[in-house]
PDB file of N, CA and C in Angstrom:
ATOM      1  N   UNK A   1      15.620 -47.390 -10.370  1.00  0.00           N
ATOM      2  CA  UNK A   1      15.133 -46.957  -9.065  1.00  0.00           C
ATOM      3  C   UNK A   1      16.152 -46.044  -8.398  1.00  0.00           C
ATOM      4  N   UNK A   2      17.350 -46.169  -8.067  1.00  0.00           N
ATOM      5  CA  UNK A   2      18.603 -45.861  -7.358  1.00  0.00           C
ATOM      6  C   UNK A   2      18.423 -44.048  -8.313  1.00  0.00           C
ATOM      7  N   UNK A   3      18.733 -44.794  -9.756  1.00  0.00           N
ATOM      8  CA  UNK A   3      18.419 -42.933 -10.733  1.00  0.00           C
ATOM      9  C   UNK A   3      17.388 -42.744 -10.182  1.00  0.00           C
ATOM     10  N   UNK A   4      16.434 -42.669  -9.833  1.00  0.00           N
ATOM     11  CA  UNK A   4      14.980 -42.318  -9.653  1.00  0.00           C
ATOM     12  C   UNK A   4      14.979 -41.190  -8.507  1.00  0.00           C
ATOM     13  N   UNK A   5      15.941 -41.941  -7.310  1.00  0.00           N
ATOM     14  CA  UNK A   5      16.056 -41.167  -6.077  1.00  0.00           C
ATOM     15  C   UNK A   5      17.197 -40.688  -5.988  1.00  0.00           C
ATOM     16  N   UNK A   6      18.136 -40.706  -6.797  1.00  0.00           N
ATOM     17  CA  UNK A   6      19.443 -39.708  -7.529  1.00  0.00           C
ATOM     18  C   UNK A   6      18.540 -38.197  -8.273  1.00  0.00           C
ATOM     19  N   UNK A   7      17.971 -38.106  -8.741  1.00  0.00           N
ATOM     20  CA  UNK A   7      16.985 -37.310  -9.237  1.00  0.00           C
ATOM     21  C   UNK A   7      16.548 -36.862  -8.727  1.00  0.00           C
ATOM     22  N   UNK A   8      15.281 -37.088  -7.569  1.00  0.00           N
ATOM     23  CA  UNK A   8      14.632 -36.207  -6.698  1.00  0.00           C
ATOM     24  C   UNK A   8      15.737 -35.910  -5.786  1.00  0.00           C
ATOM     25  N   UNK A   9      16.509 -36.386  -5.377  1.00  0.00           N
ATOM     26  CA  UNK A   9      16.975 -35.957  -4.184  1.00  0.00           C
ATOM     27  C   UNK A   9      17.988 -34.309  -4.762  1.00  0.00           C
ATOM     28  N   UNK A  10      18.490 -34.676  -6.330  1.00  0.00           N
ATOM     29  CA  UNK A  10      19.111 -33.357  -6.453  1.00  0.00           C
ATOM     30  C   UNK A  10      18.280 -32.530  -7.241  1.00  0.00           C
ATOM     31  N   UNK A  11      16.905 -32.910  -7.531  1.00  0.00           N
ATOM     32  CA  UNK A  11      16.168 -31.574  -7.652  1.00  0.00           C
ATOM     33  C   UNK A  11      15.260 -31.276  -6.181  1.00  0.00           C
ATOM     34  N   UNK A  12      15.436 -31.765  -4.966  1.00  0.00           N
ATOM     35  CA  UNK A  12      15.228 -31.109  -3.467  1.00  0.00           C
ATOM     36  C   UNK A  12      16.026 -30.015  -3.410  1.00  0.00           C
ATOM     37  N   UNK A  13      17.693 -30.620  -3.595  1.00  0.00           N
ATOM     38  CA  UNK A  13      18.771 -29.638  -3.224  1.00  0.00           C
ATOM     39  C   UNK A  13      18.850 -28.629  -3.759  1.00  0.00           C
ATOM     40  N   UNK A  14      18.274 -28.777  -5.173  1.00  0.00           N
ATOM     41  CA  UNK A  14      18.878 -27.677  -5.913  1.00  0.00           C
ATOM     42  C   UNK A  14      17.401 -26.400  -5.794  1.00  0.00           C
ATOM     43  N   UNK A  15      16.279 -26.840  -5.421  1.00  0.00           N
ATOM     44  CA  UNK A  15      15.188 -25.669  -5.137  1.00  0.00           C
ATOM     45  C   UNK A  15      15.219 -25.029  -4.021  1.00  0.00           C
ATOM     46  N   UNK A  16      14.677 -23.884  -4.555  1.00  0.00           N
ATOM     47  CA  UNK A  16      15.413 -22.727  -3.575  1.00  0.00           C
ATOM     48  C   UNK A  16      14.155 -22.098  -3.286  1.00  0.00           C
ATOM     49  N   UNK A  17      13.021 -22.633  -3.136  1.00  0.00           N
ATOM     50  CA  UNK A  17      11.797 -22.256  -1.969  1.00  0.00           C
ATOM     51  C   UNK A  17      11.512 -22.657  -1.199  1.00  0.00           C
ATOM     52  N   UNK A  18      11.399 -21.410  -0.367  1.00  0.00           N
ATOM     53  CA  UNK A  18      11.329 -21.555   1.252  1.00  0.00           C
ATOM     54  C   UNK A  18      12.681 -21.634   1.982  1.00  0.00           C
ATOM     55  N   UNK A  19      13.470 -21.321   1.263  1.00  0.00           N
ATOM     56  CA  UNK A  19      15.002 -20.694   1.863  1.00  0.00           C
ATOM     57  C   UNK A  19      14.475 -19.261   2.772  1.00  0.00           C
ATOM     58  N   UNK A  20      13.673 -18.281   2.653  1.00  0.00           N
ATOM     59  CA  UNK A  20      13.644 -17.109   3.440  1.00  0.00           C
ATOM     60  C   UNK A  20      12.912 -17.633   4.538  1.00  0.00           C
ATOM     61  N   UNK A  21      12.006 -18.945   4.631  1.00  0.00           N
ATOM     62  CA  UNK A  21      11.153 -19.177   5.579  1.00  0.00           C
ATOM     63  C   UNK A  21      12.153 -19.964   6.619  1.00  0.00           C
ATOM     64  N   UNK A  22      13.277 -20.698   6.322  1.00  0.00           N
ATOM     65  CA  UNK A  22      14.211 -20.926   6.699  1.00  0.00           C
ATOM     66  C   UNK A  22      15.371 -20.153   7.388  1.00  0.00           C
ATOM     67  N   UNK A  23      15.421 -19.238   6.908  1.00  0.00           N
ATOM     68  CA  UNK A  23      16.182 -18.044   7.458  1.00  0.00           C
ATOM     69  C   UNK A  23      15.452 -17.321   8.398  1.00  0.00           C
ATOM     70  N   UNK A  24      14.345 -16.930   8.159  1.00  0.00           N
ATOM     71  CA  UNK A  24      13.632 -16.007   9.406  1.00  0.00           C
ATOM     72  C   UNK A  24      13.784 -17.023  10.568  1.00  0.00           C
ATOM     73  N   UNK A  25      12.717 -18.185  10.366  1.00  0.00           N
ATOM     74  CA  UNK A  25      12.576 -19.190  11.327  1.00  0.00           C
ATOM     75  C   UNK A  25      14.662 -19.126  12.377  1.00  0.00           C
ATOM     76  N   UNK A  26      15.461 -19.455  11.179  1.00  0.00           N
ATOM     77  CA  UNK A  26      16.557 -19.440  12.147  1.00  0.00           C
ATOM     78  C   UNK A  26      16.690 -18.087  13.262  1.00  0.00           C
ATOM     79  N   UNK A  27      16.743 -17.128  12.349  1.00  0.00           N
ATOM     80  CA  UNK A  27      17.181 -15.992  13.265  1.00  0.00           C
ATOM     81  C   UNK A  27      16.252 -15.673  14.299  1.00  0.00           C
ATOM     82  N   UNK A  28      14.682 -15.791  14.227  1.00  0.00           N
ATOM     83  CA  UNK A  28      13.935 -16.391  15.240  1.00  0.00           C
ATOM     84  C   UNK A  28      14.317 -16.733  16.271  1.00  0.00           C
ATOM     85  N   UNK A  29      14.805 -18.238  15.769  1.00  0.00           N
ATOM     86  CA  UNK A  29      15.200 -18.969  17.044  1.00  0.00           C
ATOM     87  C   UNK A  29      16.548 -18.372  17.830  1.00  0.00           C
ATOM     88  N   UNK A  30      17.700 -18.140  17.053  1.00  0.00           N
ATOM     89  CA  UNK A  30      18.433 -16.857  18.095  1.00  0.00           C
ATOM     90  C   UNK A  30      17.977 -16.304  18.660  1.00  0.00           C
ATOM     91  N   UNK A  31      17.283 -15.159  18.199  1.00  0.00           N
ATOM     92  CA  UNK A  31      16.648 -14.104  18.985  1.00  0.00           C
ATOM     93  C   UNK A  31      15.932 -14.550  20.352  1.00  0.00           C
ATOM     94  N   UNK A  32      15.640 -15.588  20.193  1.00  0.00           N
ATOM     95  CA  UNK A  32      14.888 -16.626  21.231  1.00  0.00           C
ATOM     96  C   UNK A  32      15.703 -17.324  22.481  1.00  0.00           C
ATOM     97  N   UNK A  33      16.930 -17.641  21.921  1.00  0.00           N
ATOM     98  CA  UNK A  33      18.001 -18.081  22.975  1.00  0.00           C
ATOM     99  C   UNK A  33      18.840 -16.940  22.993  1.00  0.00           C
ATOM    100  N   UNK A  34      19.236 -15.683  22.814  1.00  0.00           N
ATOM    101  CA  UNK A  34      19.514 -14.453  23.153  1.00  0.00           C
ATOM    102  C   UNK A  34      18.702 -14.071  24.406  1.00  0.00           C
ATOM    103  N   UNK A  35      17.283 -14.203  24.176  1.00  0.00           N
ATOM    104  CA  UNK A  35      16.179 -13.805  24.997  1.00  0.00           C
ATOM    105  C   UNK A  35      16.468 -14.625  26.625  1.00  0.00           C
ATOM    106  N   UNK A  36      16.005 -15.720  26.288  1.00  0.00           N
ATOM    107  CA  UNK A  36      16.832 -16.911  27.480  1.00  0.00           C
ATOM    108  C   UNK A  36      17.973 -16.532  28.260  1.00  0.00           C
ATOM    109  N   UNK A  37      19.334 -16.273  27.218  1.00  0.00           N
ATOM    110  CA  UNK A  37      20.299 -16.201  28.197  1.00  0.00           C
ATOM    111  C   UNK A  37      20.589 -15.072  29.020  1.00  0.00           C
ATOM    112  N   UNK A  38      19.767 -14.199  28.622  1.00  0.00           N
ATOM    113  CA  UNK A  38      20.396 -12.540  28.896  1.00  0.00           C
ATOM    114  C   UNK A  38      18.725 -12.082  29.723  1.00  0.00           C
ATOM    115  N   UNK A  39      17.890 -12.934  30.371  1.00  0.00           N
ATOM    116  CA  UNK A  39      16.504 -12.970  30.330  1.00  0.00           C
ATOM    117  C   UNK A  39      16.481 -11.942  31.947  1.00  0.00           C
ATOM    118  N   UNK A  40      17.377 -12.328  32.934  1.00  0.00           N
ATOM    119  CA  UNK A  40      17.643 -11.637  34.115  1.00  0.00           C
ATOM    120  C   UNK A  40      17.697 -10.209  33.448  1.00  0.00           C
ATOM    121  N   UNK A  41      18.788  -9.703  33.012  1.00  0.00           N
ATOM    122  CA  UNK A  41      19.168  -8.698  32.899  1.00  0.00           C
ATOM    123  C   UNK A  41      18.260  -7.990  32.213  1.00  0.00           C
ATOM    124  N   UNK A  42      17.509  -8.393  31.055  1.00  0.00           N
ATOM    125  CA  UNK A  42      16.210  -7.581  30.369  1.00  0.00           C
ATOM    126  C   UNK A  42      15.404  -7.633  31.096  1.00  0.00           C
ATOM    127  N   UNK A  43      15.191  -8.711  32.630  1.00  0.00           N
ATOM    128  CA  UNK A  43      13.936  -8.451  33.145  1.00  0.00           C
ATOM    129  C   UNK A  43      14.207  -6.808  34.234  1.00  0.00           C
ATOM    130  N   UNK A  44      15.452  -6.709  34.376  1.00  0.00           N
ATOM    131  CA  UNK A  44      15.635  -6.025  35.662  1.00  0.00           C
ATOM    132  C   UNK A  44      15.511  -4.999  35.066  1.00  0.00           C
ATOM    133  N   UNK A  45      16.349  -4.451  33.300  1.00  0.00           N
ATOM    134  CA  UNK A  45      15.977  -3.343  32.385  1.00  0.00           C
ATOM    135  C   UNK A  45      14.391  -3.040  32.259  1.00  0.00           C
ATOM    136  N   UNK A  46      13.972  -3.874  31.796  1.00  0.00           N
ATOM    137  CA  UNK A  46      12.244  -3.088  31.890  1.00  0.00           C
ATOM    138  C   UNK A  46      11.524  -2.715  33.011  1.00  0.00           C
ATOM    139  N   UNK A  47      12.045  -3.916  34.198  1.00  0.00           N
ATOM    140  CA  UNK A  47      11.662  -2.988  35.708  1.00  0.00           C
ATOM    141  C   UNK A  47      12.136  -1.411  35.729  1.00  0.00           C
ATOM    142  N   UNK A  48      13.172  -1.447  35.519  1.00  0.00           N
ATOM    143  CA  UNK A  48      13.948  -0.083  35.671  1.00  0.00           C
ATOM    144  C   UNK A  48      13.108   0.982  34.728  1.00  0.00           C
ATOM    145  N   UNK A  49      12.768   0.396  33.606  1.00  0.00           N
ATOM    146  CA  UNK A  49      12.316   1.667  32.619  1.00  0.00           C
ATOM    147  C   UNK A  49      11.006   2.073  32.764  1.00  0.00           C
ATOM    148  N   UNK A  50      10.281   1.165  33.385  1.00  0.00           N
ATOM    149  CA  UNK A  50       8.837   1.059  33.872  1.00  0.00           C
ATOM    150  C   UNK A  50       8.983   1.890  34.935  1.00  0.00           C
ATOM    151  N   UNK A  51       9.602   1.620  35.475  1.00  0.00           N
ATOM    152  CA  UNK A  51       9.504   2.540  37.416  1.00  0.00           C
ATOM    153  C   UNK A  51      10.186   4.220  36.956  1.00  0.00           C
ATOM    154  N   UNK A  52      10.569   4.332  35.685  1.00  0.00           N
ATOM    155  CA  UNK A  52      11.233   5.587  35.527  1.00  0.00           C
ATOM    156  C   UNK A  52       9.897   5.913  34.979  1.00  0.00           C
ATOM    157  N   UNK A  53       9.268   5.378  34.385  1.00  0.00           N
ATOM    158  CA  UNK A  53       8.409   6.033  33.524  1.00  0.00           C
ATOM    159  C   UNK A  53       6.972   6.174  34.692  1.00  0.00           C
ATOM    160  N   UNK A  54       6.971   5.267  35.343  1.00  0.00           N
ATOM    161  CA  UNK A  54       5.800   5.470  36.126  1.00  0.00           C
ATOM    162  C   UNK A  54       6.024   7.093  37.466  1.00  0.00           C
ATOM    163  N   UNK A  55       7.604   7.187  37.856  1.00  0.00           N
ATOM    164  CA  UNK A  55       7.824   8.212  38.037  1.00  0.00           C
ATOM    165  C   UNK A  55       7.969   9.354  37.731  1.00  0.00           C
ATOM    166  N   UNK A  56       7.776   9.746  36.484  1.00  0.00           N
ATOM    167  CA  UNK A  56       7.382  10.386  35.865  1.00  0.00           C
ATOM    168  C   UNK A  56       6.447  11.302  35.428  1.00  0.00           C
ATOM    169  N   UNK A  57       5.329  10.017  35.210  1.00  0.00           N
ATOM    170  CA  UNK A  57       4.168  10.390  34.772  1.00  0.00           C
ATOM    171  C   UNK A  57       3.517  10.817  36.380  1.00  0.00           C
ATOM    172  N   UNK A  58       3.917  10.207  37.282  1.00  0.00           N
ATOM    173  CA  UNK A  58       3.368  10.527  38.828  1.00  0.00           C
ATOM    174  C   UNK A  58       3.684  11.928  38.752  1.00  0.00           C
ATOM    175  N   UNK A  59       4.893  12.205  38.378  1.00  0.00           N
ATOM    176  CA  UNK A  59       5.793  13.652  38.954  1.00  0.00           C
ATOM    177  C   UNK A  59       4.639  14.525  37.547  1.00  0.00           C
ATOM    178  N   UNK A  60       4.368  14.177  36.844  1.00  0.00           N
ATOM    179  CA  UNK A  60       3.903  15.267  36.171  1.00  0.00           C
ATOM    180  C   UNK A  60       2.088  15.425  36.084  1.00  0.00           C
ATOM    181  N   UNK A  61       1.612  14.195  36.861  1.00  0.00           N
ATOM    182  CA  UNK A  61       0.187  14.356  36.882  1.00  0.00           C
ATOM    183  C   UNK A  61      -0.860  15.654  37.333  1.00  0.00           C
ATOM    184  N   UNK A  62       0.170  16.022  38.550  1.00  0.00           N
ATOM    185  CA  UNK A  62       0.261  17.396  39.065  1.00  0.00           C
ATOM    186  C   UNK A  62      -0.288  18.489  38.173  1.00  0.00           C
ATOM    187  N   UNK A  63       1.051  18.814  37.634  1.00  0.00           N
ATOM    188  CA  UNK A  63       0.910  20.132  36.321  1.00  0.00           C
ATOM    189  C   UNK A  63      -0.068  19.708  35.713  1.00  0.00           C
ATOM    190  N   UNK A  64      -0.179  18.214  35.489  1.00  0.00           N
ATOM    191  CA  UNK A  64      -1.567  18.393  34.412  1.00  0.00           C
ATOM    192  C   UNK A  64      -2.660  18.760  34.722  1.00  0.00           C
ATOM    193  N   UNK A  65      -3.069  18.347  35.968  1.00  0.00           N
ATOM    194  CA  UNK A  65      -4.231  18.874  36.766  1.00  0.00           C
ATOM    195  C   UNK A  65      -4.215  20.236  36.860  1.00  0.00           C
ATOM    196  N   UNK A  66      -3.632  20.987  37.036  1.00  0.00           N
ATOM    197  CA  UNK A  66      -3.540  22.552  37.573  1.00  0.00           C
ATOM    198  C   UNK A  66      -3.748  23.141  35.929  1.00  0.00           C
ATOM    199  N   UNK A  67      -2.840  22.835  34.974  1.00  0.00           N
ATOM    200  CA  UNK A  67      -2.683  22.994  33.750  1.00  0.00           C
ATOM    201  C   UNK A  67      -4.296  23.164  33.012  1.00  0.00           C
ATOM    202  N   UNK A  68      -4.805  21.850  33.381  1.00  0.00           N
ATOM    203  CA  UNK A  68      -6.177  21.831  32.786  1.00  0.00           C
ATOM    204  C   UNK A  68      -7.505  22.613  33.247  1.00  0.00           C
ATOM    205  N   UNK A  69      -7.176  22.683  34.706  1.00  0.00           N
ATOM    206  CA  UNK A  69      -7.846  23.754  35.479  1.00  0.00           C
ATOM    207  C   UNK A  69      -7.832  25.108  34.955  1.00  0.00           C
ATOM    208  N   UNK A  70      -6.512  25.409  34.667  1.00  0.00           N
ATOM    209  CA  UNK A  70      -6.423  27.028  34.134  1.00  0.00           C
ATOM    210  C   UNK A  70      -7.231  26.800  32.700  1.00  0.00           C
ATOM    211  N   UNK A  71      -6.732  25.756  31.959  1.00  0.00           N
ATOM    212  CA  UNK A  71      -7.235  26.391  30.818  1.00  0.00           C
ATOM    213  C   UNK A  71      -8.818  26.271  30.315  1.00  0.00           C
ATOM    214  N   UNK A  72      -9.374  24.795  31.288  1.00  0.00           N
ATOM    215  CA  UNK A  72     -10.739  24.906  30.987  1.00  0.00           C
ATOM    216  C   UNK A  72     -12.000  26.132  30.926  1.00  0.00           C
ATOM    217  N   UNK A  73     -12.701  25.792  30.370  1.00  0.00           N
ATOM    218  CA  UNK A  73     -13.631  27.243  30.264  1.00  0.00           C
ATOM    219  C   UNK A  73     -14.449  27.371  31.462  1.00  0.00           C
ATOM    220  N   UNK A  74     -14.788  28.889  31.292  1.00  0.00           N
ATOM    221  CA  UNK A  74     -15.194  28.904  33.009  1.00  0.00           C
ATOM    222  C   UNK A  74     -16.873  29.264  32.817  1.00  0.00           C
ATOM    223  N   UNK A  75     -17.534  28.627  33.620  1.00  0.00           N
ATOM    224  CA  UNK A  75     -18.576  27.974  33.964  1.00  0.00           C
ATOM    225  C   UNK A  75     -19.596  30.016  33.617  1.00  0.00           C
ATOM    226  N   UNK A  76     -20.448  30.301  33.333  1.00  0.00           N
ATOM    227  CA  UNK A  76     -21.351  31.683  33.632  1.00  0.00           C
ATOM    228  C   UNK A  76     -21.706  31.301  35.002  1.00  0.00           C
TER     229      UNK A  76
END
């Protein structure tokens, strides 16, 4: 019996599937408590990149309008 579970237990150790499912899953979970600790500061970064980008697209809605005006075809 004792050999029995001397046996399985070192052919558990010694198989090597699902080692990558193990590894993703870990670095996962970093990426996850990275996310957590630093969660202020990425929230205030995407505010920031959002409000640049929404200023932006405001500042250029303009030209597009005028832009599309010129080039649309004109009516007989």
């Amino acid at each position: 019996m004792k050999q029995a579970i001397a046996n399985a237990w070192n052919r558990f150790w010694k198989e090597e599937d699902g080692l990558g499912t193990l590894e993703i899953l870990l670095i996962v979970a970093v990426l996850i408590i990275i996310a957590i600790a630093f969660r202020k500061w990425i929230m205030k970064w995407l505010k920031a990149l959002f409000e640049s980008a929404d200023t932006e697209i405001t500042d250029q809605s303009g030209s597009i309008k005028t832009d599309a005006g010129s080039l649309s075809p004109k009516s007989p």
